[in-house]
Protein backbone atom coordinates (compact mmCIF):
# COMPACT_ATOMS: atom_id res chain seq x y z
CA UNK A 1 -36.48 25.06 -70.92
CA UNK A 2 -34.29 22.48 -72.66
CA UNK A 3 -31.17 24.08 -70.83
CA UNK A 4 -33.27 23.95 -67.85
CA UNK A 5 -33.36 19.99 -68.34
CA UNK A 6 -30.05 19.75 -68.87
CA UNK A 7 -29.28 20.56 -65.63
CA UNK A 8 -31.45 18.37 -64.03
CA UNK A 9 -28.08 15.37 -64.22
CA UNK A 10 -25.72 17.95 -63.01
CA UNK A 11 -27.78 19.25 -60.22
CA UNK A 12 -28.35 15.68 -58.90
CA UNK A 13 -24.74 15.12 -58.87
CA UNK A 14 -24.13 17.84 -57.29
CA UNK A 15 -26.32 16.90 -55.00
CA UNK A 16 -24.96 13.65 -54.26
CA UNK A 17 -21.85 14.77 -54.13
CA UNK A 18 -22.27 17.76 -51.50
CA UNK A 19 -24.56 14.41 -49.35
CA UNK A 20 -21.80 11.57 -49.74
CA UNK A 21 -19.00 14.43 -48.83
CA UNK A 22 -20.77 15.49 -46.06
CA UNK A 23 -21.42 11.59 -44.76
CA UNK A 24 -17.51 10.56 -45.34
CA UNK A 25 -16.57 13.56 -42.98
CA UNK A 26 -19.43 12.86 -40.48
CA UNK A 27 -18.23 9.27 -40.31
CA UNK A 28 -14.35 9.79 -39.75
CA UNK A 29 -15.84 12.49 -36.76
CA UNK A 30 -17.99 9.55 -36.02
CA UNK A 31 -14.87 7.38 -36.38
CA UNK A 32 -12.93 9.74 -34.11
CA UNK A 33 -15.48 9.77 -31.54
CA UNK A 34 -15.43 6.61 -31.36
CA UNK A 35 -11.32 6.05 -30.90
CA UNK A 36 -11.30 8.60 -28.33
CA UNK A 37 -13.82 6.91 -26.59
CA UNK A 38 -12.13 3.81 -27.12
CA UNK A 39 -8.62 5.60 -25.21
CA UNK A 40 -10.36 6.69 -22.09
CA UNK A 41 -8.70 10.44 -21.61
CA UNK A 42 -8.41 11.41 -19.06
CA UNK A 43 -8.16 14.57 -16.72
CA UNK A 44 -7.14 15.36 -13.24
CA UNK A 45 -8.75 17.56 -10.14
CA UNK A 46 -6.59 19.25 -7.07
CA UNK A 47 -8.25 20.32 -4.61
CA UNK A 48 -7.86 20.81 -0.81
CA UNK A 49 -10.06 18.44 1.26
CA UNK A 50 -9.97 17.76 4.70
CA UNK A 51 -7.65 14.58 6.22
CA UNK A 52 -10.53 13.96 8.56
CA UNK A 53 -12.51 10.56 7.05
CA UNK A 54 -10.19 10.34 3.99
CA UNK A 55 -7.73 7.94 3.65
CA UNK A 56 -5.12 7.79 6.59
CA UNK A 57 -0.96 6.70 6.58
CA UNK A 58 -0.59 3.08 8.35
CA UNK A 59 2.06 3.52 10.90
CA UNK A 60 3.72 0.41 11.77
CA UNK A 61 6.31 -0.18 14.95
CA UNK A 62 9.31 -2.89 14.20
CA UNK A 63 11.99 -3.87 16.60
CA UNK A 64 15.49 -2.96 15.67
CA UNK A 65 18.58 -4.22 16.75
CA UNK A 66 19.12 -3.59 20.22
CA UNK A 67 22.28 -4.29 22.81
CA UNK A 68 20.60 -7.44 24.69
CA UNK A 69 19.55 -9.51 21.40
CA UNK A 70 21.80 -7.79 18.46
CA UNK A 71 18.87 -8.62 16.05
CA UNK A 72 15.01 -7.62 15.84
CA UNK A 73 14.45 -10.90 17.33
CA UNK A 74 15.73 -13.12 20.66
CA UNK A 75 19.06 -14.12 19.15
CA UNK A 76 19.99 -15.89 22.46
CA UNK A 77 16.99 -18.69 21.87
CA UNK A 78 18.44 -18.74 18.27
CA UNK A 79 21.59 -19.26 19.34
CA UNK A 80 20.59 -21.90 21.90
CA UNK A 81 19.66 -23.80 19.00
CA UNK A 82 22.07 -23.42 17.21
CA UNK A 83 21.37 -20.52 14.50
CA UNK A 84 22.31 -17.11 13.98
CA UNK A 85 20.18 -14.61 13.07
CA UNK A 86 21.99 -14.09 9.58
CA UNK A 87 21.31 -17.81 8.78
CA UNK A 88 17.65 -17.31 9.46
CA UNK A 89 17.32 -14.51 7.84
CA UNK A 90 19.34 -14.78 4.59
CA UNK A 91 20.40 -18.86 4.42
CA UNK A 92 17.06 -20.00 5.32
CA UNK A 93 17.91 -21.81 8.27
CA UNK A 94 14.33 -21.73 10.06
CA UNK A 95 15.00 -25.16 12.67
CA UNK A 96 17.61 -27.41 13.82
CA UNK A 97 16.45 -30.99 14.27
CA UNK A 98 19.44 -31.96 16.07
CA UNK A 99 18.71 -30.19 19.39
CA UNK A 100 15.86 -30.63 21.70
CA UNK A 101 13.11 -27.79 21.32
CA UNK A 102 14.37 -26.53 18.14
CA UNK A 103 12.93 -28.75 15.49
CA UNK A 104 9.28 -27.31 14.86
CA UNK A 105 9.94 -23.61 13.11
CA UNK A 106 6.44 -22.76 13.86
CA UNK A 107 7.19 -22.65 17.38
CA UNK A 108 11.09 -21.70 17.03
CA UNK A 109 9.18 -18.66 15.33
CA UNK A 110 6.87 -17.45 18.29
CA UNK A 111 9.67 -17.84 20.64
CA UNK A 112 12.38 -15.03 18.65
CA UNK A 113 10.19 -12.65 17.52
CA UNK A 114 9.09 -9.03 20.05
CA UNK A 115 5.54 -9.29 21.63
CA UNK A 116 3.70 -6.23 20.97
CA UNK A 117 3.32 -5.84 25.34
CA UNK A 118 7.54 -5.46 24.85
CA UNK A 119 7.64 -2.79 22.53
CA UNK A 120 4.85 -0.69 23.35
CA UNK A 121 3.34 0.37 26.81
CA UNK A 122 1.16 3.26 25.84
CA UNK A 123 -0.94 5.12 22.87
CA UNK A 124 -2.61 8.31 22.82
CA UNK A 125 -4.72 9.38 19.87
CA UNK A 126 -4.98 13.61 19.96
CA UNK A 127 -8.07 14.48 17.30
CA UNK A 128 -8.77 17.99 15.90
CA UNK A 129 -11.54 18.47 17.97
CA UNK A 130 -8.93 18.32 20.51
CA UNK A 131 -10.33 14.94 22.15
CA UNK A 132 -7.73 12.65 23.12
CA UNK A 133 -8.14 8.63 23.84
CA UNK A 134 -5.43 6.88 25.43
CA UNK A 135 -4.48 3.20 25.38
CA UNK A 136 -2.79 1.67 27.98
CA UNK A 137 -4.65 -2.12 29.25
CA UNK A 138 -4.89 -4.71 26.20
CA UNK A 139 -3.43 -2.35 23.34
CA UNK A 140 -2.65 -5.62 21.00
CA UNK A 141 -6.38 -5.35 19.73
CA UNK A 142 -5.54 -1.88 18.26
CA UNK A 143 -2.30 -3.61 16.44
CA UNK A 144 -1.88 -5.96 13.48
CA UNK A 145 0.83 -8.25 13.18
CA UNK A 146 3.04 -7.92 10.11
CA UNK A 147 6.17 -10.29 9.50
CA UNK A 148 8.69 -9.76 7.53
CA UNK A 149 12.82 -11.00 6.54
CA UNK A 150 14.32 -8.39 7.57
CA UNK A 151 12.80 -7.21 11.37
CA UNK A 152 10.60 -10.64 11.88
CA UNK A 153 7.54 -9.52 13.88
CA UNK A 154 5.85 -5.66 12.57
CA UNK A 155 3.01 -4.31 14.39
CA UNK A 156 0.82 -1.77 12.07
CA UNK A 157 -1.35 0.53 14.29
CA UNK A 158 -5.28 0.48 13.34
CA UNK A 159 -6.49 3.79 14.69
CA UNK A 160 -10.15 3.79 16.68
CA UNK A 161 -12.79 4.45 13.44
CA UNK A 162 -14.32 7.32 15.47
CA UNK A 163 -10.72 9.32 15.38
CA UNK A 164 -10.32 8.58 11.79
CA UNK A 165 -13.65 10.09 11.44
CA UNK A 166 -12.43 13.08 13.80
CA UNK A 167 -9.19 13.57 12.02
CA UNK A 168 -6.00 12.67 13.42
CA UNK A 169 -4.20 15.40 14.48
CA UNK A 170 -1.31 13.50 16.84
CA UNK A 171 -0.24 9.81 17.77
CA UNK A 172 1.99 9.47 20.24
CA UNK A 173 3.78 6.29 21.06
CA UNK A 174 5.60 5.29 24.40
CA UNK A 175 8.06 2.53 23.24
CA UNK A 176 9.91 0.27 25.97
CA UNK A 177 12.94 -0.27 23.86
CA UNK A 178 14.78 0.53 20.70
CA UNK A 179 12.00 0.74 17.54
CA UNK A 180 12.04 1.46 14.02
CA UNK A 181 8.81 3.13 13.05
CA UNK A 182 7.46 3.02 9.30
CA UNK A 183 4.90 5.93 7.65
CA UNK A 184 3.50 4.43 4.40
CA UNK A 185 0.51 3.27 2.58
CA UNK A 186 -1.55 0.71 3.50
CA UNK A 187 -0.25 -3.01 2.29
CA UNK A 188 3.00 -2.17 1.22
CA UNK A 189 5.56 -2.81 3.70
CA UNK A 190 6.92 -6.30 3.44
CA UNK A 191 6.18 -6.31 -0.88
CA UNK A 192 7.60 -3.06 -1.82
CA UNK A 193 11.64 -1.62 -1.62
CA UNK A 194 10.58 1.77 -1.36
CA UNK A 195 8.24 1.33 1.03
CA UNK A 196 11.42 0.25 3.64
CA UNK A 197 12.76 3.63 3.37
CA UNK A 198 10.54 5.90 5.22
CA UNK A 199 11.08 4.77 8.54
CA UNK A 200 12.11 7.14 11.84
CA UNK A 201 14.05 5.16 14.72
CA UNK A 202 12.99 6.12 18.44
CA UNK A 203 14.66 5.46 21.53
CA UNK A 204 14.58 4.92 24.91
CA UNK A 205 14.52 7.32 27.32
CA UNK A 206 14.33 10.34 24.03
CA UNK A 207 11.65 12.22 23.27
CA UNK A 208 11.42 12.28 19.51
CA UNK A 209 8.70 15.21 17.49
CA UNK A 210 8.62 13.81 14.06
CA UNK A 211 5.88 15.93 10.97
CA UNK A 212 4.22 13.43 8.51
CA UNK A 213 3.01 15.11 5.59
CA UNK A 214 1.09 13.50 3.12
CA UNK A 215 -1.23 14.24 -0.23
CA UNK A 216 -3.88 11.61 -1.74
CA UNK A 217 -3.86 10.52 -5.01
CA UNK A 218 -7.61 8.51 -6.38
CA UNK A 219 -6.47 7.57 -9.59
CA UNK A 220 -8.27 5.39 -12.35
CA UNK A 221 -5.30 3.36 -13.50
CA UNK A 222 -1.96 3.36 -12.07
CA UNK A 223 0.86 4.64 -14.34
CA UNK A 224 -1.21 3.54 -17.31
CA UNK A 225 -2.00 -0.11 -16.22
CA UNK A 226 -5.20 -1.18 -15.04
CA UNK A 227 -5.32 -1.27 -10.72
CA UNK A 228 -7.81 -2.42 -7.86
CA UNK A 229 -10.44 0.03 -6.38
CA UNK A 230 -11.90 -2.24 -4.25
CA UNK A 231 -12.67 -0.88 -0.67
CA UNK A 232 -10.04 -2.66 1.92
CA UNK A 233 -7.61 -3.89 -0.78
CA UNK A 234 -4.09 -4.85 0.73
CA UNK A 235 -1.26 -4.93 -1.81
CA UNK A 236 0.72 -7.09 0.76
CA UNK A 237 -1.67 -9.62 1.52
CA UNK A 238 -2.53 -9.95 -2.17
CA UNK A 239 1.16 -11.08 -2.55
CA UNK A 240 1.58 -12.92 0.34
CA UNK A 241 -1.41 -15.05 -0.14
CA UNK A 242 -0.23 -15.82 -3.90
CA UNK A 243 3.39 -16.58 -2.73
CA UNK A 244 2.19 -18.80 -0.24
CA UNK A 245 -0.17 -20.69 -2.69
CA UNK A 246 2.74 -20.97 -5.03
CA UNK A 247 5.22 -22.17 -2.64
CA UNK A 248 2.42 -24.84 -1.60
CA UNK A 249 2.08 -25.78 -4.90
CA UNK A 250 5.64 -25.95 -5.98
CA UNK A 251 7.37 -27.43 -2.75
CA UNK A 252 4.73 -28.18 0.02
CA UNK A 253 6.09 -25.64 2.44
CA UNK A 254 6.09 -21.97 2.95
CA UNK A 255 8.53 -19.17 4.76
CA UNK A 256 7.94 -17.78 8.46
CA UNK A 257 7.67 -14.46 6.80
CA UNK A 258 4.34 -14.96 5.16
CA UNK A 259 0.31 -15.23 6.57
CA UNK A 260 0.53 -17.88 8.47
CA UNK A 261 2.80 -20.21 9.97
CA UNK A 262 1.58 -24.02 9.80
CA UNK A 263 3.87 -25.34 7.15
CA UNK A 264 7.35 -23.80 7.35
CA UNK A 265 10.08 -25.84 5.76
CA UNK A 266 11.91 -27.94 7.93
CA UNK A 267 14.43 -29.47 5.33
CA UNK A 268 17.17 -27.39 4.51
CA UNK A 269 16.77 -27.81 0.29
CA UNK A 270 13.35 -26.89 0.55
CA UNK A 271 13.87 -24.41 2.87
CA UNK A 272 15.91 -22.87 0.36
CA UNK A 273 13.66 -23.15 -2.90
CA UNK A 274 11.24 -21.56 -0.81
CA UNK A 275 13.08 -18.61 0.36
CA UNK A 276 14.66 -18.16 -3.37
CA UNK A 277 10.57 -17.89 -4.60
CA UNK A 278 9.58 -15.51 -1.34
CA UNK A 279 12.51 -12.95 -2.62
CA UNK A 280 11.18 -13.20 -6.27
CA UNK A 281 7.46 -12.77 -5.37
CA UNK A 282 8.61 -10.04 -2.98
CA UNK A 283 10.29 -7.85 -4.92
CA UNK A 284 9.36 -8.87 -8.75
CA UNK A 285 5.75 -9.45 -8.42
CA UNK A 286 4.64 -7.34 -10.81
CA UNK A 287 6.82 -9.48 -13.45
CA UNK A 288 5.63 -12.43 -12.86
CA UNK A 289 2.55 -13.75 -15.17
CA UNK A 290 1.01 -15.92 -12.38
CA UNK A 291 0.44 -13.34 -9.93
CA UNK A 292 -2.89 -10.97 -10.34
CA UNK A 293 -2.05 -8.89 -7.27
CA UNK A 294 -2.70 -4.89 -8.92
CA UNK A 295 -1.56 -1.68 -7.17
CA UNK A 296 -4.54 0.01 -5.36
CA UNK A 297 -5.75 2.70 -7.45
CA UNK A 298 -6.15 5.15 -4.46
CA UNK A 299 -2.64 5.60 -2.29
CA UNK A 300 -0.67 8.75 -0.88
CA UNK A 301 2.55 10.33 -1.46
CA UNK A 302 3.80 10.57 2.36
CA UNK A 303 7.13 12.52 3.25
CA UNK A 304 8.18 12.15 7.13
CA UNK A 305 10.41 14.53 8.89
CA UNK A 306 12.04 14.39 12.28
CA UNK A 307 11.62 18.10 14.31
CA UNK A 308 13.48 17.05 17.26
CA UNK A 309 15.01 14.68 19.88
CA UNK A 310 15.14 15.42 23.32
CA UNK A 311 16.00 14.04 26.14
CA UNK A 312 12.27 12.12 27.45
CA UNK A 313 10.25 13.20 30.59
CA UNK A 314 11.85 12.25 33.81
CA UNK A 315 9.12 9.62 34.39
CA UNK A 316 9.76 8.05 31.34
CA UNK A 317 13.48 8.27 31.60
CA UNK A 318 13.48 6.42 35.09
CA UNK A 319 11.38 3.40 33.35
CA UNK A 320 13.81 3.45 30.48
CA UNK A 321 10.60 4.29 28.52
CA UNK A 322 10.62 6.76 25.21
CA UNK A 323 8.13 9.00 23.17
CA UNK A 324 8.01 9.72 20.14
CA UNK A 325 4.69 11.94 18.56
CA UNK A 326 3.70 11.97 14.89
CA UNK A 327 1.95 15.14 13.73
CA UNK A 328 -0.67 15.26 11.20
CA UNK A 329 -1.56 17.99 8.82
CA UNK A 330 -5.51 18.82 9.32
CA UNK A 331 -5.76 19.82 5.53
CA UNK A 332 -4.52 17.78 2.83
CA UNK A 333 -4.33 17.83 -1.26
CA UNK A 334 -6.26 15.38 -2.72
CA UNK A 335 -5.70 14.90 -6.58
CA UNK A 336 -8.58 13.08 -8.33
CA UNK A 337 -8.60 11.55 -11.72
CA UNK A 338 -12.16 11.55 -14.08
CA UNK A 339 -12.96 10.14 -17.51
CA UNK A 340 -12.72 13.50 -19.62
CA UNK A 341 -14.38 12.09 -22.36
CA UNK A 342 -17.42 10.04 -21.09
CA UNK A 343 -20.24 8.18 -22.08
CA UNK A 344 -22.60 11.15 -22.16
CA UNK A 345 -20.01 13.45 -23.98
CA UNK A 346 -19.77 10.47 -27.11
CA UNK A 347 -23.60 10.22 -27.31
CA UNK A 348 -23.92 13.96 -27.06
CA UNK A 349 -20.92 14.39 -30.21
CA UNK A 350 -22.71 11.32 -32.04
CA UNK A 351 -26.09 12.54 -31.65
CA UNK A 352 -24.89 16.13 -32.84
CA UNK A 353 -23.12 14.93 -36.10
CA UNK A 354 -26.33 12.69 -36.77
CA UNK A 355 -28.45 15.53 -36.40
CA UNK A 356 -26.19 17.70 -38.95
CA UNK A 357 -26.02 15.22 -41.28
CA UNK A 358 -29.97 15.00 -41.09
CA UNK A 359 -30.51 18.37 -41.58
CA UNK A 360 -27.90 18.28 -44.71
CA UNK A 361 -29.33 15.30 -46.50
């Protein structure tokens, strides 16, 4: 009996010592819970969906240089007033005031660049459910106007909803003269090197097959930093707007290269400044602390390959007319990222240690 109360100290030690050991290891797996929640893992899906009503490649049409103009834009105008195409493009030189009809760059502008009605005659859109819709009479509503330095006035292609819907199986273009014709991602032509690179020149009077094939990536950060999920974000009009705000701010006067067109520099020193700030926002803008402008979190990794060029369809050929067709691939991979560790999965793991602690004490 004595021994018996004895024991009593050493038996609530013991006690307290198995409870407090057992709390200091549920609290660092409480602690641990809580960093990896903290660290957002996360884990990835790839699967095989189909390209019908899932994101599609923006495929825009740019002039290149051709024999009449030797520039993407009406060099002879340019050079009525005065300018080269290499000063407009690379020194900035946007008017002359000296000579009649050359002094407002807004208008200087409008005159150089390609209407859409000089490029393009004709646009057939082939679905999978082998429906086809062809555009011939007032195409410009299905195009949106893109500038940029180096091929002045881009046209990017805005396929009928319904087809997108359908799934895009072919687009083929009938092009009136020489065109350069970009496959990319929505928004980043005009902001991004790369995107400048993936381009397939058509010509007239050729017939020209080209594959695009293409995989979708709906990420939930982009390489680690935070990006934008909204619905209808454009990465290029994000910049654009900010570069044109900035140049406002800093100098009172923007490039023709930008949104819109109402305050171009006409001196020649601003003129400059401005065009020294357009290259920096263009190509640096992820550097640069004043702009918010994130990559969209939900993009494609497109790869275009020419098949063939022919000599075009007699028709074509005698109205110095060519073709070119871009074929889509009906099935896609679509790689989707997901929170691995959620916020059911730490209440589940913190309820479960709570529990075992409970049923310890």
């Amino acid at each position: 009996m004595v021994l018996q109360v004895k024991c009593i100290p050493i038996e609530r030690l013991f006690r307290y010592l198995v409870f407090f050991t057992c709390f200091g290891i549920v609290t660092w797996q409480c602690w641990r819970c809580c960093t990896k929640f903290i660290s957002k893992p996360q884990g990835t899906q790839l699967l095989i969906v189909n390209s019908a009503g899932n994101m599609f490649p923006s495929v825009t049409v740019c002039p290149s240089e051709d024999k009449e103009y030797g520039s993407p834009v009406n060099s002879t105008i340019l050079s009525n007033c005065g300018i080269k195409w290499g000063e407009y493009k690379n020194k900035a030189k946007w008017s002359n005031q000296t000579i009649e009809n050359c002094g407002d760059p807004k208008s200087l502008y409008y005159n150089i660049i390609w209407k859409l009605e000089d490029l393009i005659s004709k646009v057939d859109v082939n679905s999978f459910d082998m429906s086809k819709i062809t555009f011939k009479e007032n195409i410009t509503a299905l195009f949106t106007p893109i500038d940029s330095n180096p091929y002045g006035r881009c046209y990017t292609f805005q396929p009928p909803e319904q087809s997108l819907k359908d799934g895009i199986y072919r687009i083929t273009f009938l092009v009136k003269a020489e065109a350069r014709i970009f496959v990319n991602n929505n928004g980043v032509l005009g902001v991004k090197r790369a995107a400048e690179t993936k381009f397939i020149d058509v010509y007239p009077s050729k017939k020209t097959i080209v594959n695009v094939e293409y995989s979708l990536y709906k990420m939930l950060d982009f390489q680690g930093t935070p990006c934008n999920n909204e619905k209808g974000y454009l990465l290029n009009k994000c910049v654009l707007n900010g570069l044109e705000k900035e140049s406002l701010k800093m100098i009172g006067c923007v490039t023709p290269f930008g949104m819109t067109k109402e305050n171009i520099c006409q001196d020649e020193q601003d003129a400059n400044k401005v065009f020294q700030l357009y290259k920096e926002f263009r190509n640096n803008y992820w550097d640069l602390k004043n702009v918010t402008c994130l990559e969209p979190c939900s993009y494609m990794n497109i790869k275009i390959m020419k098949a063939s060029e022919t000599k075009g369809n007699k028709k074509d050929v005698d109205k110095g007319e060519g073709e070119v067709r871009l074929f889509f691939n009906g099935q896609v991979h679509e790689t989707v990222a997901y929170y691995s560790y959620d916020d059911l999965s730490f209440i589940a793991e913190i309820g479960f240690y709570k529990v075992k602690i409970g049923l310890r004490g």
